[in-house]
Protein backbone atom coordinates (compact mmCIF):
# COMPACT_ATOMS: atom_id res chain seq x y z
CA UNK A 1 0.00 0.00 0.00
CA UNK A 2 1.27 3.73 -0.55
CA UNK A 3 2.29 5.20 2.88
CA UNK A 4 0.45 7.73 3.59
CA UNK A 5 -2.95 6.15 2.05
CA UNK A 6 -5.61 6.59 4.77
CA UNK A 7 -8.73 4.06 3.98
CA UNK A 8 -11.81 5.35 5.54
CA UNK A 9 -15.43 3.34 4.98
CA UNK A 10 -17.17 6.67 3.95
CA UNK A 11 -14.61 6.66 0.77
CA UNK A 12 -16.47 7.54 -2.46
CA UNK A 13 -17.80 4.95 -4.76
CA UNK A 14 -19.17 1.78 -2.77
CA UNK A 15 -18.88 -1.47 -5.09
CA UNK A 16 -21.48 -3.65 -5.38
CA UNK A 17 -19.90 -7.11 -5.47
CA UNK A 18 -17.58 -8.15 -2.90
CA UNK A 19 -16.94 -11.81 -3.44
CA UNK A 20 -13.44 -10.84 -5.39
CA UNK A 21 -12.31 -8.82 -3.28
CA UNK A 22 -13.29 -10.74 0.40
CA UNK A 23 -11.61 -13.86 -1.77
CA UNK A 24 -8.21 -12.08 -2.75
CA UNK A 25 -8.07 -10.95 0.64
CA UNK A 26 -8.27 -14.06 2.21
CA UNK A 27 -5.65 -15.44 0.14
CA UNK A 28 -3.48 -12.62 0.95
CA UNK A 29 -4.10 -13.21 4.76
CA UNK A 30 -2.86 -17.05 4.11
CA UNK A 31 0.20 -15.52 2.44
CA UNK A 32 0.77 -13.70 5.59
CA UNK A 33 2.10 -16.86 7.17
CA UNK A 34 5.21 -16.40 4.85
CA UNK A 35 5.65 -12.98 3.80
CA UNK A 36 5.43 -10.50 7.17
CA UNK A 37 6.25 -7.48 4.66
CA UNK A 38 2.71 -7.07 3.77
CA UNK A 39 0.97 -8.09 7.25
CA UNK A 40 0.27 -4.87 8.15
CA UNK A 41 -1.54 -3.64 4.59
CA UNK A 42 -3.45 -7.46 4.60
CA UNK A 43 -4.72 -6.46 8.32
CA UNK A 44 -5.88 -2.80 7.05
CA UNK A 45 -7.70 -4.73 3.99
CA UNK A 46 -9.64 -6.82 6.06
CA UNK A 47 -11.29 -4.28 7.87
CA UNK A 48 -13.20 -3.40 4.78
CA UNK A 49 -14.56 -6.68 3.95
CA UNK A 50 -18.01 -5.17 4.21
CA UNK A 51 -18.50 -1.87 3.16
CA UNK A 52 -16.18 -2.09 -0.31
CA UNK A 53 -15.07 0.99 -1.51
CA UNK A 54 -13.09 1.84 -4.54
CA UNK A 55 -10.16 2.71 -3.15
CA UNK A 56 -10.16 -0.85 -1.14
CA UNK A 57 -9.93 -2.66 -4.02
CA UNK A 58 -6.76 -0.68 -5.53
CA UNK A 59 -4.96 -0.80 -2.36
CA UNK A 60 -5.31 -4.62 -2.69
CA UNK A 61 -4.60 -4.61 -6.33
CA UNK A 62 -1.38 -2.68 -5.70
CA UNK A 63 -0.54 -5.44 -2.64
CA UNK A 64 -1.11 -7.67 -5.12
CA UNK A 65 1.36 -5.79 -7.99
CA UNK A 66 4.03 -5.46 -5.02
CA UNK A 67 4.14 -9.25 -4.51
CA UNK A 68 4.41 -10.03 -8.20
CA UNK A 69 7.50 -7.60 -8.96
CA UNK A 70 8.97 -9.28 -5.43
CA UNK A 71 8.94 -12.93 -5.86
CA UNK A 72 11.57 -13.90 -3.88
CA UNK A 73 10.81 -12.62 -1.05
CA UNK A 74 9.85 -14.76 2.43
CA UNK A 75 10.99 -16.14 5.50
CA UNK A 76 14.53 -17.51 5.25
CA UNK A 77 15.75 -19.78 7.81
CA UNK A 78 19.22 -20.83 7.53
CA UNK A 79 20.83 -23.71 9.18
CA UNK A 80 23.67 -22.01 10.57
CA UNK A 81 22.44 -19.67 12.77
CA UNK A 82 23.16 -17.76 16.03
CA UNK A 83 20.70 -18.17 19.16
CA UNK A 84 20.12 -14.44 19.92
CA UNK A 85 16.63 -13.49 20.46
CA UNK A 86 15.51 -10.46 19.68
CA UNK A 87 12.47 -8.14 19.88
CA UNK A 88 10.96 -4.79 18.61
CA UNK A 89 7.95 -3.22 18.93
CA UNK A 90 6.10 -0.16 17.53
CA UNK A 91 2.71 1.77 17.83
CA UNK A 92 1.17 4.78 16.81
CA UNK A 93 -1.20 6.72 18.95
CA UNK A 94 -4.95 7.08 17.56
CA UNK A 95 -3.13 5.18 13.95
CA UNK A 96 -6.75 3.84 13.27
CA UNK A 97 -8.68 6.20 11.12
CA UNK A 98 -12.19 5.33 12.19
CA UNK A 99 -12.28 4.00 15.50
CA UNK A 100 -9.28 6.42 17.16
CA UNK A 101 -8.04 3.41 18.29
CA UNK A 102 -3.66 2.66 18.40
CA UNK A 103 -2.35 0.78 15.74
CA UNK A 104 0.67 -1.32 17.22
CA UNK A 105 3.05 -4.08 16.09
CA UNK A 106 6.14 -6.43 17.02
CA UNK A 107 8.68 -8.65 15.75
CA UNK A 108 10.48 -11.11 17.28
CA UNK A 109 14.11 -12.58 15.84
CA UNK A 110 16.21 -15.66 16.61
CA UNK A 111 19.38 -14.79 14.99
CA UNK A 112 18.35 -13.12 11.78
CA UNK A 113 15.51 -15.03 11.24
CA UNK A 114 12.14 -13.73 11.89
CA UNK A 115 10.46 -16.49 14.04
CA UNK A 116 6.80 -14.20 15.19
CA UNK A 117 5.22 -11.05 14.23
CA UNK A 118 2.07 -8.85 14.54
């Protein structure tokens, strides 16, 4: 998704049929399991599985476009490997558009492999 895109459910022009879109983001939420560089614009998607907007459905087209041009991307986990965990964490304060709520987020690392995230 761009960065600064802010999805809102009173967005302009509400689409009629949903089924694509609630399908393409389910099977971006399975891809989740492997590729935790587009968790975070899969978890803003799914809030909209209702009230389908236009801009929805190009912010999942362009998820979509982004994992095409980056195929290689994923979880690596090599067998030589140090035993270091480490952990980060991040929020934003009132991040959610609609609800005010905080948007926030971790990672966890063994070595340089990412092992959890949210």
């Amino acid at each position: 998704m761009e960065q600064y895109l802010k999805l809102t459910q009173d967005d302009e022009e509400l689409l009629k049929d949903s089924v694509k879109y609630r399908r393409l983001v389910g099977r971006l939420i399975y891809l989740t399991v492997t590729r935790p560089d587009i968790a975070f614009s899969v978890r803003t998607l799914s809030q909209y599985i209702q009230d389908l907007h236009k801009p929805h459905w190009d912010a999942a087209i362009r998820v979509l476009k982004y994992i095409k041009g980056s195929p290689r991307q994923g979880l690596l986990l090599p067998s030589e490997n140090n035993l270091t965990l480490t952990a980060y964490c991040d929020s934003d304060w009132g991040g959610c558009q609609t609800t005010r709520r905080s948007v926030s987020g971790y990672c966890i690392f063994l070595g340089s492999s990412i092992i959890s995230w949210k």
